[in-house]
Protein backbone atom coordinates (compact mmCIF):
# COMPACT_ATOMS: atom_id res chain seq x y z
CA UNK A 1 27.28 55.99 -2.06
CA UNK A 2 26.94 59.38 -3.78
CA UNK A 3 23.75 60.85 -3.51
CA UNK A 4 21.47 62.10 -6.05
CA UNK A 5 20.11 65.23 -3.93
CA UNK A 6 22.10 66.82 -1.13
CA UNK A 7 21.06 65.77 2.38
CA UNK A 8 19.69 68.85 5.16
CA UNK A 9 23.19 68.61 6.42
CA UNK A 10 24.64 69.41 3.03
CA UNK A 11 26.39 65.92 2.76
CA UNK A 12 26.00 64.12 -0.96
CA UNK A 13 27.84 61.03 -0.06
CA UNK A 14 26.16 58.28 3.02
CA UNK A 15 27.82 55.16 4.08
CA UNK A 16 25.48 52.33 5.21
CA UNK A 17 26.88 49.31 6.07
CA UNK A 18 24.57 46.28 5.76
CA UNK A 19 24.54 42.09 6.00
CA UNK A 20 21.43 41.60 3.32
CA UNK A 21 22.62 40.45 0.07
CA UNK A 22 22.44 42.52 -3.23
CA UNK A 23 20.25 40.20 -4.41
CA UNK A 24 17.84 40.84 -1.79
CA UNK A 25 17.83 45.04 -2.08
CA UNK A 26 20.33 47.21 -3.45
CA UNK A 27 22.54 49.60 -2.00
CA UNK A 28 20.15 52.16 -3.54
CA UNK A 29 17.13 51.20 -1.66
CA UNK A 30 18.93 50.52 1.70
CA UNK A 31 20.33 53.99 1.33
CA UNK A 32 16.71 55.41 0.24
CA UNK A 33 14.84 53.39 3.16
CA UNK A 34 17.51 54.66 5.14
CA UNK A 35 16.86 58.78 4.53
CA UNK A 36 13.02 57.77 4.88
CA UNK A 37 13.63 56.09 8.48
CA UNK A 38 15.45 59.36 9.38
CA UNK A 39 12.49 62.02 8.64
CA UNK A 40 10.32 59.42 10.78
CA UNK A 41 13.41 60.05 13.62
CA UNK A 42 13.01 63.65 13.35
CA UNK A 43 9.48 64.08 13.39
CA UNK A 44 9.49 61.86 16.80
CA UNK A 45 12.28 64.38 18.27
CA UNK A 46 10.39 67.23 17.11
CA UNK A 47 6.95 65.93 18.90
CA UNK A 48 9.21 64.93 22.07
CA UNK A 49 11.10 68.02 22.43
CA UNK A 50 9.07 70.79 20.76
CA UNK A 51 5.59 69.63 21.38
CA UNK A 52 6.38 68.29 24.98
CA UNK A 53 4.91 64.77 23.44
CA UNK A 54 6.22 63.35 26.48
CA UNK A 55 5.16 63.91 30.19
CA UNK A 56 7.17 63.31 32.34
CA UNK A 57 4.96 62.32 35.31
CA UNK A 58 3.86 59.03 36.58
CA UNK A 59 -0.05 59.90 36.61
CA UNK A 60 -2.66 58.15 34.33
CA UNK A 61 -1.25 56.07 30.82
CA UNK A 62 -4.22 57.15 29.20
CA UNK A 63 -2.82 60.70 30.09
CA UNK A 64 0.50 60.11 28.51
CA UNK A 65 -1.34 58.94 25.30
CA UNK A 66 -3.59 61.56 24.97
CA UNK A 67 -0.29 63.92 25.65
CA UNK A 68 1.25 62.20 22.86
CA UNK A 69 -1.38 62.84 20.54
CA UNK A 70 -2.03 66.32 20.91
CA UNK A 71 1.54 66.63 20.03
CA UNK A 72 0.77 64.49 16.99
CA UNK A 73 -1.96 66.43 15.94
CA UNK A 74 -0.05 69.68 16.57
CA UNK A 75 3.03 68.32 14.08
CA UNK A 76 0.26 67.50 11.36
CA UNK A 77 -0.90 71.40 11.51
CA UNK A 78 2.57 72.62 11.61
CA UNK A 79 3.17 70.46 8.90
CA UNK A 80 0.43 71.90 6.48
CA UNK A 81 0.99 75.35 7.06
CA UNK A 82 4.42 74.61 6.15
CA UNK A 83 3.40 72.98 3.20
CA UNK A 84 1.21 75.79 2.06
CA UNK A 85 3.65 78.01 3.20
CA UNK A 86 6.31 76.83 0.43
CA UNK A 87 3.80 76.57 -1.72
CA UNK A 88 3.48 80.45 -1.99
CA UNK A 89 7.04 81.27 -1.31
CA UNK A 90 9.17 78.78 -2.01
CA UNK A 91 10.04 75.26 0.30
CA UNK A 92 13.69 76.76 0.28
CA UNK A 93 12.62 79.69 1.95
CA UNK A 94 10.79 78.27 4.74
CA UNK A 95 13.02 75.28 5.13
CA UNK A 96 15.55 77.77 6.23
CA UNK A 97 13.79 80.54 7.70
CA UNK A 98 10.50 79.17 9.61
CA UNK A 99 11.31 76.93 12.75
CA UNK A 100 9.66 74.41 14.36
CA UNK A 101 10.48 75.75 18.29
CA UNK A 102 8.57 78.53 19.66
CA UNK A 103 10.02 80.62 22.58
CA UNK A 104 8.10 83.12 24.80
């Protein structure tokens, strides 16, 4: 399928293969569903990786949750100054200039 607007990877065609019927959605919306599943993927590898969303410890569940959601919360902030960011100067500009990993 061609696409419409070029992917972060700079591909404009995707390839999906499926068993639901056309009469059930069409390759448009598979493909769109698709993309959408993939920013959830990233934002769960950003929180893992960059946020440390993970312990890796076997202490207290309740520790591991709270872990996670720090890291949540932390995206979310990240996520509006982005926003607000590429508001002022341009979502092209901080796509590709401001990263998500901080190193000391």
């Amino acid at each position: 399928m061609r696409l419409k607007k070029v992917t972060r990877d700079g591909d404009w065609e995707i390839a999906i293969l499926t068993s639901l019927p056309p009469t059930v959605a069409s390759a448009t919306d598979v493909a769109e569903l698709y993309r959408g599943s993939w920013s959830i993927e990233t934002l769960f590898q950003t929180v893992t990786k960059n946020f440390e969303g993970e312990i890796q410890t076997l202490g207290d569940p309740r520790a591991a949750l709270f872990s996670f959601c720090l890291a949540l919360v932390s995206y979310n902030i990240l996520a509006v100054v982005r926003r607000a960011l590429g508001s002022v100067h341009g979502v092209g500009k901080i796509e590709s200039s401001l990263s998500e990993f901080y190193e000391s």
